[in-house]
PDB file of N, CA and C in Angstrom:
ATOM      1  N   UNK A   1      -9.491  41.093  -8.640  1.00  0.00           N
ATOM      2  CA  UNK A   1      -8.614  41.482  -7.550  1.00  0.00           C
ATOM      3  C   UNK A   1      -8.187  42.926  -7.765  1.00  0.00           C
ATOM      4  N   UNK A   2      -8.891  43.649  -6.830  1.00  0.00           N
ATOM      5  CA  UNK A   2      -8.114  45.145  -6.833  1.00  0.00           C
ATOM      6  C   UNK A   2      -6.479  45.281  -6.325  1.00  0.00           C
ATOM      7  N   UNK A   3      -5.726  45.868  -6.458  1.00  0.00           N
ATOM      8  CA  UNK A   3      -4.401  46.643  -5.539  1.00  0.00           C
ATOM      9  C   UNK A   3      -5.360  47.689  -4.761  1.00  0.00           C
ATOM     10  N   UNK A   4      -5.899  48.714  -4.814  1.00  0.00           N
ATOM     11  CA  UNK A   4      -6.010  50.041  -4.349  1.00  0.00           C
ATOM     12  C   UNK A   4      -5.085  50.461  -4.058  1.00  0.00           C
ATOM     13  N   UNK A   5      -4.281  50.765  -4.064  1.00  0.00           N
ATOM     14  CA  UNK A   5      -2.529  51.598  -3.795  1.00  0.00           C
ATOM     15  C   UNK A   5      -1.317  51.627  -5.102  1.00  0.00           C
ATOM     16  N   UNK A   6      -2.469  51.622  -6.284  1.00  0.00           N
ATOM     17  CA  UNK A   6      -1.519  51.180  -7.488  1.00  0.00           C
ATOM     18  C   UNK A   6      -0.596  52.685  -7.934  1.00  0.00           C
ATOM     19  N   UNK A   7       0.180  52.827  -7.418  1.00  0.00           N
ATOM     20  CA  UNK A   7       0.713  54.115  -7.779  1.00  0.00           C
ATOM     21  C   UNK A   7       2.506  53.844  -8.167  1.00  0.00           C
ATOM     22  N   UNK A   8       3.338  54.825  -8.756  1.00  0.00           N
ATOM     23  CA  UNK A   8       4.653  54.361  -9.585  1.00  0.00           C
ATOM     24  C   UNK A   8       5.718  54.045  -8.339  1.00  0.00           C
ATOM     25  N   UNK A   9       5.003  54.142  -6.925  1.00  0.00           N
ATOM     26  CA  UNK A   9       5.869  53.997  -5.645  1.00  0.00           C
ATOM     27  C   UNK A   9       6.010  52.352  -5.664  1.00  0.00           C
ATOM     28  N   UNK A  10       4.686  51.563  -6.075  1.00  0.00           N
ATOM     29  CA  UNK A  10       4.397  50.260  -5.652  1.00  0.00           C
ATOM     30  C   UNK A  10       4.531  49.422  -7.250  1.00  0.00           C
ATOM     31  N   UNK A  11       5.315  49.928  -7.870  1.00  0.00           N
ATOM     32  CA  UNK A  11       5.786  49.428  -9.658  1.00  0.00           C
ATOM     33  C   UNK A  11       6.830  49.387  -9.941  1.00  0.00           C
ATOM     34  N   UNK A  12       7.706  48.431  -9.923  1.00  0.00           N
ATOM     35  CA  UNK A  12       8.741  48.301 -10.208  1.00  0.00           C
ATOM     36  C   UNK A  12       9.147  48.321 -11.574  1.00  0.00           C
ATOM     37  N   UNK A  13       9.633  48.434 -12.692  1.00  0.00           N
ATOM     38  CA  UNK A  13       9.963  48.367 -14.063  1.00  0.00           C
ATOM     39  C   UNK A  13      11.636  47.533 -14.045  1.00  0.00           C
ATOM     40  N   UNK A  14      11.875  46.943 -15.031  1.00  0.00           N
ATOM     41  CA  UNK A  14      13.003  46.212 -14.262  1.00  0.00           C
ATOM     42  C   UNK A  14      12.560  45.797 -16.209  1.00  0.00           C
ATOM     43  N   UNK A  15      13.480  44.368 -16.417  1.00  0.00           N
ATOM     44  CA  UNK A  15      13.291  43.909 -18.036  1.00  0.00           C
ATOM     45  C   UNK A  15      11.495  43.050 -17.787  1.00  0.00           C
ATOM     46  N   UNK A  16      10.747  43.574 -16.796  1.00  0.00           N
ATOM     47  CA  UNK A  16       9.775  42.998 -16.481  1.00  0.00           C
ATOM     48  C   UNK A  16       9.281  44.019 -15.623  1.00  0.00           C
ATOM     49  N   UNK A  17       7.736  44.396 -15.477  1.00  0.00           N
ATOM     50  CA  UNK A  17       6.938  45.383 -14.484  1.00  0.00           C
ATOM     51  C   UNK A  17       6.489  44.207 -13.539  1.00  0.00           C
ATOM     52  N   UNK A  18       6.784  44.760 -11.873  1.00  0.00           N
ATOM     53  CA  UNK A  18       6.550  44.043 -11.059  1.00  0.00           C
ATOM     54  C   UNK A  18       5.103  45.170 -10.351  1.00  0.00           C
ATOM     55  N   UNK A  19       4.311  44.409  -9.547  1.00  0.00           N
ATOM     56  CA  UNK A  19       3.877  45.478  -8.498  1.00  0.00           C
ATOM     57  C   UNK A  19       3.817  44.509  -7.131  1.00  0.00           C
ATOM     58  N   UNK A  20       4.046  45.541  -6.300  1.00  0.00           N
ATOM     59  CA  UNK A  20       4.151  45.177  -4.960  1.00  0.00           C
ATOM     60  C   UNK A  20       3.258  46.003  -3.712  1.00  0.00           C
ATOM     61  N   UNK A  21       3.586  45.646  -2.704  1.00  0.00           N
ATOM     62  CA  UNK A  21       2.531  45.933  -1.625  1.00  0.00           C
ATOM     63  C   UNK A  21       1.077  45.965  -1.920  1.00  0.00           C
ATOM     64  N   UNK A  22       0.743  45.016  -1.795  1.00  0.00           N
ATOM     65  CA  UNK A  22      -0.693  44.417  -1.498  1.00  0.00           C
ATOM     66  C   UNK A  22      -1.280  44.628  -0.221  1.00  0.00           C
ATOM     67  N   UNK A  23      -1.041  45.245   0.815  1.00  0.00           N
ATOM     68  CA  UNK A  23      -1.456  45.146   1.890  1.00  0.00           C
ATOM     69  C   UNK A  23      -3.127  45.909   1.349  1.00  0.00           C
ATOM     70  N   UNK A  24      -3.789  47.112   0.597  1.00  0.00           N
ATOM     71  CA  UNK A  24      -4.659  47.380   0.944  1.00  0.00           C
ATOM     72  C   UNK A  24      -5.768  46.573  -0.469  1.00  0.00           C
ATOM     73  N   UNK A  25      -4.775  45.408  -0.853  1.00  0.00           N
ATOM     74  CA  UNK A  25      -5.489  44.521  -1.793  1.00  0.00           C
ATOM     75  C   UNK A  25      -6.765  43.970  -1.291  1.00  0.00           C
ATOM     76  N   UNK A  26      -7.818  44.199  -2.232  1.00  0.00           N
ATOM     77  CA  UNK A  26      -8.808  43.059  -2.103  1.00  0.00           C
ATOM     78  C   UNK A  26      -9.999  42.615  -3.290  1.00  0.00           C
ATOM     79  N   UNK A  27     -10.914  41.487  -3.374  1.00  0.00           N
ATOM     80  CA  UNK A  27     -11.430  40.988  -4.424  1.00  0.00           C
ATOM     81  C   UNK A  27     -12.742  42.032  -4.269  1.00  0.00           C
ATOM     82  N   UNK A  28     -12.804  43.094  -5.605  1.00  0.00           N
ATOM     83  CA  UNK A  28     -13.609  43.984  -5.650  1.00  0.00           C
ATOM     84  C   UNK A  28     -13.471  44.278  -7.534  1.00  0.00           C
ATOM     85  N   UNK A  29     -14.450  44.747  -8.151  1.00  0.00           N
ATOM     86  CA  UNK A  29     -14.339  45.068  -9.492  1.00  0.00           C
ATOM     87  C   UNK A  29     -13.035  45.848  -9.995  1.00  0.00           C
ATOM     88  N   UNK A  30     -12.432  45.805 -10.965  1.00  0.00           N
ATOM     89  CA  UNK A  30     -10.732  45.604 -11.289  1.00  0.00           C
ATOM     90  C   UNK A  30     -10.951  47.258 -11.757  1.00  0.00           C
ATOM     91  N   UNK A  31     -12.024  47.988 -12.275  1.00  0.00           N
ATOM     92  CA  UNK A  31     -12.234  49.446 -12.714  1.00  0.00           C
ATOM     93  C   UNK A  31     -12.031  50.268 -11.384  1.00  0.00           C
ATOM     94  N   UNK A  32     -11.973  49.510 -10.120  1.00  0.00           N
ATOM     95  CA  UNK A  32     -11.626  50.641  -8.854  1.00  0.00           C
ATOM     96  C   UNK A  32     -10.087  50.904  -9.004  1.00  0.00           C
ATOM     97  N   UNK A  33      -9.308  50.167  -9.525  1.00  0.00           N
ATOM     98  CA  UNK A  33      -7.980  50.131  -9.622  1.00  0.00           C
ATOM     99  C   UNK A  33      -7.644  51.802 -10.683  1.00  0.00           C
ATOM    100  N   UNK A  34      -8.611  51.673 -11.599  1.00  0.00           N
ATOM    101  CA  UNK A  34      -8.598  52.513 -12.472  1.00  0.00           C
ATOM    102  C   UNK A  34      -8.796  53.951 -11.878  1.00  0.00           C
ATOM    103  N   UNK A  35      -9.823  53.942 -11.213  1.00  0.00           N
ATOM    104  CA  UNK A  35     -10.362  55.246 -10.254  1.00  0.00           C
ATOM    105  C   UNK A  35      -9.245  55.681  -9.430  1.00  0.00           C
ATOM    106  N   UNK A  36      -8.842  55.002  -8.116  1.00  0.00           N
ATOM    107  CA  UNK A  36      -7.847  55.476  -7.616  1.00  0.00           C
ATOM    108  C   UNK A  36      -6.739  56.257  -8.613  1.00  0.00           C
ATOM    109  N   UNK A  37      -6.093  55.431  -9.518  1.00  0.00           N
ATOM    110  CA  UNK A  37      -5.415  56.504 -10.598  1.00  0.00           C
ATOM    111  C   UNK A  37      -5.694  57.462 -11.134  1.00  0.00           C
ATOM    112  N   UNK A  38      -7.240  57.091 -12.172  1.00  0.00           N
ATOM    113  CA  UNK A  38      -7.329  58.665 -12.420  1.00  0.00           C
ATOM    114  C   UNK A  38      -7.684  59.717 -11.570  1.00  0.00           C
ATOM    115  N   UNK A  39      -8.227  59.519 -10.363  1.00  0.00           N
ATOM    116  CA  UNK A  39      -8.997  59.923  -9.265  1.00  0.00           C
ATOM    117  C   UNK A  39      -7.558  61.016  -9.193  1.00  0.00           C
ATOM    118  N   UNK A  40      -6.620  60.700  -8.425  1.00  0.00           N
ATOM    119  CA  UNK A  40      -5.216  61.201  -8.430  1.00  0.00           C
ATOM    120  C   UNK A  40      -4.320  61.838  -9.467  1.00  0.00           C
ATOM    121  N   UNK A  41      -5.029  61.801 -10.838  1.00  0.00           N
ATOM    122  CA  UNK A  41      -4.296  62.552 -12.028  1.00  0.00           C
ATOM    123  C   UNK A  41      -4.838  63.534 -11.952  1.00  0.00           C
ATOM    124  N   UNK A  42      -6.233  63.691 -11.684  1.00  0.00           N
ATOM    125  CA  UNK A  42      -7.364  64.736 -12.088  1.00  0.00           C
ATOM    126  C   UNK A  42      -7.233  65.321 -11.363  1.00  0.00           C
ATOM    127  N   UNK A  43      -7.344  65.343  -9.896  1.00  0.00           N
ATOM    128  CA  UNK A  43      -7.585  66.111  -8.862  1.00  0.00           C
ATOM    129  C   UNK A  43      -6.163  67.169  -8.741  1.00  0.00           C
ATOM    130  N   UNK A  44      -4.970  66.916  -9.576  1.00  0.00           N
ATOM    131  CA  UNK A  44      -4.120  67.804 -10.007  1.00  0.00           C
ATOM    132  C   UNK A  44      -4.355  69.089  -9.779  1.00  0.00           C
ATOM    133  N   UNK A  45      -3.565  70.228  -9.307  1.00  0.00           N
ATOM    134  CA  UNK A  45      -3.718  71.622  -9.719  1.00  0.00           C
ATOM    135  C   UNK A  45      -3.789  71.558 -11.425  1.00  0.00           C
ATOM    136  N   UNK A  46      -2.458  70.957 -11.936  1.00  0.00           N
ATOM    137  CA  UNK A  46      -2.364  71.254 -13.208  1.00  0.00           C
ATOM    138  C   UNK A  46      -2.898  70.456 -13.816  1.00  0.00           C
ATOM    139  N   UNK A  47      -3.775  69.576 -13.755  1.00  0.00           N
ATOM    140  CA  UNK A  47      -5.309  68.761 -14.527  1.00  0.00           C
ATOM    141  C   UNK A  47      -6.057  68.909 -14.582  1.00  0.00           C
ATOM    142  N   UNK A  48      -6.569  69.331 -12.922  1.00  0.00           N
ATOM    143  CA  UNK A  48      -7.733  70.379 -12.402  1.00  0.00           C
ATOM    144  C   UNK A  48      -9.046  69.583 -13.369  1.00  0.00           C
ATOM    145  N   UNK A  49      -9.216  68.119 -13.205  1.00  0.00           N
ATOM    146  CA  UNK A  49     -10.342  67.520 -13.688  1.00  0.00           C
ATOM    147  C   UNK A  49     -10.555  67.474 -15.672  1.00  0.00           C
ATOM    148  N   UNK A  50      -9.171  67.699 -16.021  1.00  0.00           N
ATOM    149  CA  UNK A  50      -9.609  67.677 -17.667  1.00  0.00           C
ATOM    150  C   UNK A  50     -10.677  66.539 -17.986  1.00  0.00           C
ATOM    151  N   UNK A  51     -11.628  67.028 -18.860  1.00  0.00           N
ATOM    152  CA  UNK A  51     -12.568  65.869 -19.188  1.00  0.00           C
ATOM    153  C   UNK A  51     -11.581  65.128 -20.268  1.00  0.00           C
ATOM    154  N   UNK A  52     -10.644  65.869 -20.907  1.00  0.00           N
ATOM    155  CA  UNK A  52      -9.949  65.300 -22.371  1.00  0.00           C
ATOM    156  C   UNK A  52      -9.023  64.217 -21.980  1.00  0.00           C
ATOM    157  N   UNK A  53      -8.356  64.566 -20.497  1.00  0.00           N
ATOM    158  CA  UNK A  53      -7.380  63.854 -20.059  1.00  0.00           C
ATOM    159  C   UNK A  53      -8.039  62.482 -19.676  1.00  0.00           C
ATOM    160  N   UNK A  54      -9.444  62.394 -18.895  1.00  0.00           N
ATOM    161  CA  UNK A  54      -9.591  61.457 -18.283  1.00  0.00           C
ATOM    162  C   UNK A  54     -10.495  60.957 -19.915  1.00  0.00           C
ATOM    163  N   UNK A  55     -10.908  61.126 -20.910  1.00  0.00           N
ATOM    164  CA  UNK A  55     -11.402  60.299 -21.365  1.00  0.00           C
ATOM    165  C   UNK A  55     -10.433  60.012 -22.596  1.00  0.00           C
ATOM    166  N   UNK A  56      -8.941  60.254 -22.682  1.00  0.00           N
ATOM    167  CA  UNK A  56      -7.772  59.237 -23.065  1.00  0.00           C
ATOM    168  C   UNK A  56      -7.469  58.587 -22.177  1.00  0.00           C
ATOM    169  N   UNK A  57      -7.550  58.773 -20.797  1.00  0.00           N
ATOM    170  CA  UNK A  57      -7.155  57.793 -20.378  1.00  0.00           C
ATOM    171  C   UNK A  57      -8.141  56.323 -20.321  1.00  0.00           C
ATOM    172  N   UNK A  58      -9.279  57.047 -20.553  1.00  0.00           N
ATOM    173  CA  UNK A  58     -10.186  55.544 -20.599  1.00  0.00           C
ATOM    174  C   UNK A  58     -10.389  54.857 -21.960  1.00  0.00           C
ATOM    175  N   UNK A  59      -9.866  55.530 -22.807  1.00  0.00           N
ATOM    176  CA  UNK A  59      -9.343  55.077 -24.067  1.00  0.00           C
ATOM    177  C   UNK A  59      -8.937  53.983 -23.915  1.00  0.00           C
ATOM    178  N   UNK A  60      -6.907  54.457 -23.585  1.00  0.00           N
ATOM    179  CA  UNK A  60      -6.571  53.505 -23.402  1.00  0.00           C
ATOM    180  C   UNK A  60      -5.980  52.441 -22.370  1.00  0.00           C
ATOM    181  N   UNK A  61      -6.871  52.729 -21.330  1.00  0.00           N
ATOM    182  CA  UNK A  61      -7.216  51.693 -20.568  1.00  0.00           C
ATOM    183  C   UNK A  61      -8.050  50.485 -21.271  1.00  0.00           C
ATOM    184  N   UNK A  62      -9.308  50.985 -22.226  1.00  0.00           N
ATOM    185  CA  UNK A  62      -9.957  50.041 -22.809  1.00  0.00           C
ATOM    186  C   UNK A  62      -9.171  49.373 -23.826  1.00  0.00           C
ATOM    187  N   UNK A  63      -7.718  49.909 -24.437  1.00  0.00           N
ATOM    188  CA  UNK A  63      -7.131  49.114 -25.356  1.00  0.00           C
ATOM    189  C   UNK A  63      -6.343  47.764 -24.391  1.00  0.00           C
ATOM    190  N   UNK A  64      -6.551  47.990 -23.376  1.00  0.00           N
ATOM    191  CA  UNK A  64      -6.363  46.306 -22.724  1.00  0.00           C
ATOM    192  C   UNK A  64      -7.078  45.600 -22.320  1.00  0.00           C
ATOM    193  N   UNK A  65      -8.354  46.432 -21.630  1.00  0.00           N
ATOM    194  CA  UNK A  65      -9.197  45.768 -21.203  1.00  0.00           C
ATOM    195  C   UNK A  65     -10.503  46.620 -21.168  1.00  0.00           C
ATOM    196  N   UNK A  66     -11.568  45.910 -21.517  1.00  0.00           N
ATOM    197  CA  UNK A  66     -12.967  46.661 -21.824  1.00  0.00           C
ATOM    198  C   UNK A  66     -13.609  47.079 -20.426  1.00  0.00           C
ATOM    199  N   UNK A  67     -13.727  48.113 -20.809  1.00  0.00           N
ATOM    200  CA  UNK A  67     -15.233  48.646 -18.748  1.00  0.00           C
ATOM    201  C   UNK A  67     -16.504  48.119 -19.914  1.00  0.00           C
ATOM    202  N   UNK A  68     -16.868  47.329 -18.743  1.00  0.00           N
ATOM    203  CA  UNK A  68     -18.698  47.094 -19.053  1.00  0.00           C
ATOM    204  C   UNK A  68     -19.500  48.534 -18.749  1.00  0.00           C
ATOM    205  N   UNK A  69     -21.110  48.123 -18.752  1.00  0.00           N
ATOM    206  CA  UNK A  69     -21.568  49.439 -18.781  1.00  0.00           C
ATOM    207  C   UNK A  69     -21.385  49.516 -17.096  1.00  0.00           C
ATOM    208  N   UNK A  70     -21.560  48.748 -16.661  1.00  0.00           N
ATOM    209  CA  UNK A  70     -22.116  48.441 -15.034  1.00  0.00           C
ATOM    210  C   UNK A  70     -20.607  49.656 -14.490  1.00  0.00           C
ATOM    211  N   UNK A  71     -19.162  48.540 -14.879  1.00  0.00           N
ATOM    212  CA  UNK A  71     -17.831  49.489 -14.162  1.00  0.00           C
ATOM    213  C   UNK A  71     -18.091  50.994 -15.014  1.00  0.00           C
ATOM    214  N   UNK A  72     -18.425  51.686 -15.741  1.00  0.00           N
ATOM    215  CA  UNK A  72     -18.434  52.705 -16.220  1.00  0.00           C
ATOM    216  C   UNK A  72     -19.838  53.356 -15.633  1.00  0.00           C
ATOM    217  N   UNK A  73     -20.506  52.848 -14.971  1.00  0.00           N
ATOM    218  CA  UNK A  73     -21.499  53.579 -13.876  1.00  0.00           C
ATOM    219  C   UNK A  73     -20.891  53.917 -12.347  1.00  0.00           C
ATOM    220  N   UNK A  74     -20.403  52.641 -12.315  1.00  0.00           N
ATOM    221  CA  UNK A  74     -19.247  52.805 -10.840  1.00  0.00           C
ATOM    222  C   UNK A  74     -18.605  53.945 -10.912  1.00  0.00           C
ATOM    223  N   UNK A  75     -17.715  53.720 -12.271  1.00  0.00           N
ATOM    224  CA  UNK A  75     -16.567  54.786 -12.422  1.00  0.00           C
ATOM    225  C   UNK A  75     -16.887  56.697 -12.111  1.00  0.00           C
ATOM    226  N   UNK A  76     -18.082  56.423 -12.645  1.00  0.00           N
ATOM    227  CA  UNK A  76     -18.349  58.177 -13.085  1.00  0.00           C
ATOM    228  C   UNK A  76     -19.100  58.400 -11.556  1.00  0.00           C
ATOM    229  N   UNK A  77     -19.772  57.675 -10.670  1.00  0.00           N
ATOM    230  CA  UNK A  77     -20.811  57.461  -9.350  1.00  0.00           C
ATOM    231  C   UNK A  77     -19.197  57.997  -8.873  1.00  0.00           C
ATOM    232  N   UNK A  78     -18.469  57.244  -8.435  1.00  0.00           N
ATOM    233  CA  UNK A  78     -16.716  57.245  -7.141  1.00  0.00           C
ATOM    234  C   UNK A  78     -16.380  58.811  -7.958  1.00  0.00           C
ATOM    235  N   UNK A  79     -16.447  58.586  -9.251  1.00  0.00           N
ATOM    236  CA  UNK A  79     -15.338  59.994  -9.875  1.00  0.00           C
ATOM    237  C   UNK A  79     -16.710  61.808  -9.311  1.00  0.00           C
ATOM    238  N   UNK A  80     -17.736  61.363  -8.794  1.00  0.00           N
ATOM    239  CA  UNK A  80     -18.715  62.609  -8.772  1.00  0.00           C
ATOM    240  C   UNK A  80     -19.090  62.573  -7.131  1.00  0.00           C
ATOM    241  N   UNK A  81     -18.869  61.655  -6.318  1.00  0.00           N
ATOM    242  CA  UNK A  81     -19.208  61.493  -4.946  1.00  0.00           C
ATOM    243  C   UNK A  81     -18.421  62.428  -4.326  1.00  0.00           C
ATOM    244  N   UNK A  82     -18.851  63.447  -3.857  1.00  0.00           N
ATOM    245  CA  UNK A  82     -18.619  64.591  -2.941  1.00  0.00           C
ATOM    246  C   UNK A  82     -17.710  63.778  -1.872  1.00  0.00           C
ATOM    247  N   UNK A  83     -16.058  63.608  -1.958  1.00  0.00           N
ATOM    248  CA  UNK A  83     -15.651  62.795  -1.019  1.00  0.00           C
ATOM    249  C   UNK A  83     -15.495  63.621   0.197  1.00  0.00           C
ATOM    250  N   UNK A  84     -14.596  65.054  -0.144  1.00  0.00           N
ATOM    251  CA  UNK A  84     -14.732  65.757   0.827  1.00  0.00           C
ATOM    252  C   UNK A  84     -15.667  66.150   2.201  1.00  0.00           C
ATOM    253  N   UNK A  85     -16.627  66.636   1.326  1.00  0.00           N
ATOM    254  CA  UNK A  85     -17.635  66.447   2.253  1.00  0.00           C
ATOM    255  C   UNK A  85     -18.414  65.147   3.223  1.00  0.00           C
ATOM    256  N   UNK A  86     -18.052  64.231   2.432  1.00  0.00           N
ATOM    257  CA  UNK A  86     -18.332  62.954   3.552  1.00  0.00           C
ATOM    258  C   UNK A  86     -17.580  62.765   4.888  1.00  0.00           C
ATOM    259  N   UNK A  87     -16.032  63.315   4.190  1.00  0.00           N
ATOM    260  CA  UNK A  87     -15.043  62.817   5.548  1.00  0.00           C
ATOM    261  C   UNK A  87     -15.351  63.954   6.386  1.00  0.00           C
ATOM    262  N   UNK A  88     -15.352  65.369   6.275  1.00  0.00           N
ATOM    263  CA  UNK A  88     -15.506  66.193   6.956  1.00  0.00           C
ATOM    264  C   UNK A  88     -16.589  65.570   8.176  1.00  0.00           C
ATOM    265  N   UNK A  89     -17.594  65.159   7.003  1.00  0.00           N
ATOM    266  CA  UNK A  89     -19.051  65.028   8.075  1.00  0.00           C
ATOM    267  C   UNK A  89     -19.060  63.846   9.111  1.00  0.00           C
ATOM    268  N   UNK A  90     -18.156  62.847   8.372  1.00  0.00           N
ATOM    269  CA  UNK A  90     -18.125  61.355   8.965  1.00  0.00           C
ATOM    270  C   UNK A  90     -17.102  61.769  10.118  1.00  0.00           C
ATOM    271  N   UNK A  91     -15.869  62.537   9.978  1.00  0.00           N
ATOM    272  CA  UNK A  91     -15.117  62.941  11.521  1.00  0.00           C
ATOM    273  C   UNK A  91     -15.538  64.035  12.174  1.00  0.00           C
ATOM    274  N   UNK A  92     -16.616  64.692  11.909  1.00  0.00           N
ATOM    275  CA  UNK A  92     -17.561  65.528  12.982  1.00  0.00           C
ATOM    276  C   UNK A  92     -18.346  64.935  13.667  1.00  0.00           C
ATOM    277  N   UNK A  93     -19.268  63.592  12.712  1.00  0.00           N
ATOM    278  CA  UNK A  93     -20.075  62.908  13.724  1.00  0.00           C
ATOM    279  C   UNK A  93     -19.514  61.548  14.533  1.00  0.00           C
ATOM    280  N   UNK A  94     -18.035  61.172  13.952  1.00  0.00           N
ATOM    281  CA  UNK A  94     -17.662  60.120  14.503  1.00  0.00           C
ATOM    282  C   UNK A  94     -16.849  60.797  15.606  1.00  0.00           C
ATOM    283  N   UNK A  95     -16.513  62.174  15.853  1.00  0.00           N
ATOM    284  CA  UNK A  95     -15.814  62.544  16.913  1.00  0.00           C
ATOM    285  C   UNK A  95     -16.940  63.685  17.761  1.00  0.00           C
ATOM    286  N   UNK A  96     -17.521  63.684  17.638  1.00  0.00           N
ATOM    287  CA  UNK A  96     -18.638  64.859  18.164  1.00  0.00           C
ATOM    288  C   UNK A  96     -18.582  65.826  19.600  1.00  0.00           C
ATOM    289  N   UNK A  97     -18.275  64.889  20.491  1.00  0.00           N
ATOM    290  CA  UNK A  97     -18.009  64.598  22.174  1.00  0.00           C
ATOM    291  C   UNK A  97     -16.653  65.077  21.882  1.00  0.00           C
ATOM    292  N   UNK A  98     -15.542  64.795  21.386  1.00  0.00           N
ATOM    293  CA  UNK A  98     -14.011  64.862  21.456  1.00  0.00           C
ATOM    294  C   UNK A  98     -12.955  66.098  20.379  1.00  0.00           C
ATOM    295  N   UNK A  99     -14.013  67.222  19.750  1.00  0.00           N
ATOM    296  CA  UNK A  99     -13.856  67.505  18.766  1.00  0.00           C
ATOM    297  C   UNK A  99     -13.981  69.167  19.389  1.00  0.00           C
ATOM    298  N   UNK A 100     -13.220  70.223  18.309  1.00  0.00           N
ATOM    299  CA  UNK A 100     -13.484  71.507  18.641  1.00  0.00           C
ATOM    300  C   UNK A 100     -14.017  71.798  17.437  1.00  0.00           C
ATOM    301  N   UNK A 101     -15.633  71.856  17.704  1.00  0.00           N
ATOM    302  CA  UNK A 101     -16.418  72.268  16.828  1.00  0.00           C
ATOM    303  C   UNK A 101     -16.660  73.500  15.867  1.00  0.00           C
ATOM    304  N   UNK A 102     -15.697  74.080  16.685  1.00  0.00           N
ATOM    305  CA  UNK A 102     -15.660  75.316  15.920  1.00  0.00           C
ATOM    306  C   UNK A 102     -14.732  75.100  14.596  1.00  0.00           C
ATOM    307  N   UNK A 103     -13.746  74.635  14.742  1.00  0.00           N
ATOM    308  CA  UNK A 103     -13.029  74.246  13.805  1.00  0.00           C
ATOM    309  C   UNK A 103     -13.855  73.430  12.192  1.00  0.00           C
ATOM    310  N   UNK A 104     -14.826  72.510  12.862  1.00  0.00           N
ATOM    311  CA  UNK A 104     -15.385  71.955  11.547  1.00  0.00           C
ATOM    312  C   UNK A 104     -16.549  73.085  11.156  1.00  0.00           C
ATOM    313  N   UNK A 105     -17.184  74.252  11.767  1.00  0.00           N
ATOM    314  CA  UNK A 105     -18.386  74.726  11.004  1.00  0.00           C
ATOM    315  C   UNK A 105     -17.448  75.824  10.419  1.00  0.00           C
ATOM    316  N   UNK A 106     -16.006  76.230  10.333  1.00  0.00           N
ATOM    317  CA  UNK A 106     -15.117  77.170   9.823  1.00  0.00           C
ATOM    318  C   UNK A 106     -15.282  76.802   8.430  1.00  0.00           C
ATOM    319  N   UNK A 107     -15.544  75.436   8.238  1.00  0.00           N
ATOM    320  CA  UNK A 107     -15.687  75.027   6.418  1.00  0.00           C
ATOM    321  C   UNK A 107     -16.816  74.997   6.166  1.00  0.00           C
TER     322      UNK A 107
END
């Protein structure tokens, strides 16, 4: 069971850690949970992608729970996928007809 929205907004700490809002929950490999986080540490001005940072953090992530080889192919595939460029391209061609084109060939 993924969260995807696991961030310190949706974590309660209390004499017990709660998490809440599940709305963009669903049953998918538990290492996407991981991505969204580091995905969001890295992309930092002031992280700016440390390789040192993200491979303590997969440290100790693995001191609770092990990535197989399979989630550690996932991981590094989501952490190198040109996201930018997909959405750009996916709301140029999903708006094409409705869009001021000039605006998307400016990037």
């Amino acid at each position: 069971m993924c969260h995807y929205d696991y961030v310190n907004k949706n974590i309660i700490f209390n004499n017990d850690i709660y998490v809440i809002d599940f709305d963009k929950a669903k049953y998918d490999y538990s290492i996407n949970d991981f991505y969204v986080f580091i995905k969001r540490i890295l992309k930092r001005r002031n992280t700016c992608w440390d390789f040192n940072l993200f491979k303590e953090a997969v440290e100790n992530y693995e001191k609770v729970r092990s990535i197989n080889y399979i989630e550690f192919k996932l991981l590094l595939a989501q952490l190198m996928f040109p996201n930018k460029l997909w959405k750009i391209t996916r709301d140029y061609y999903k708006n094409i007809h409705h869009c001021n084109k000039k605006h998307f060939i400016k990037y």
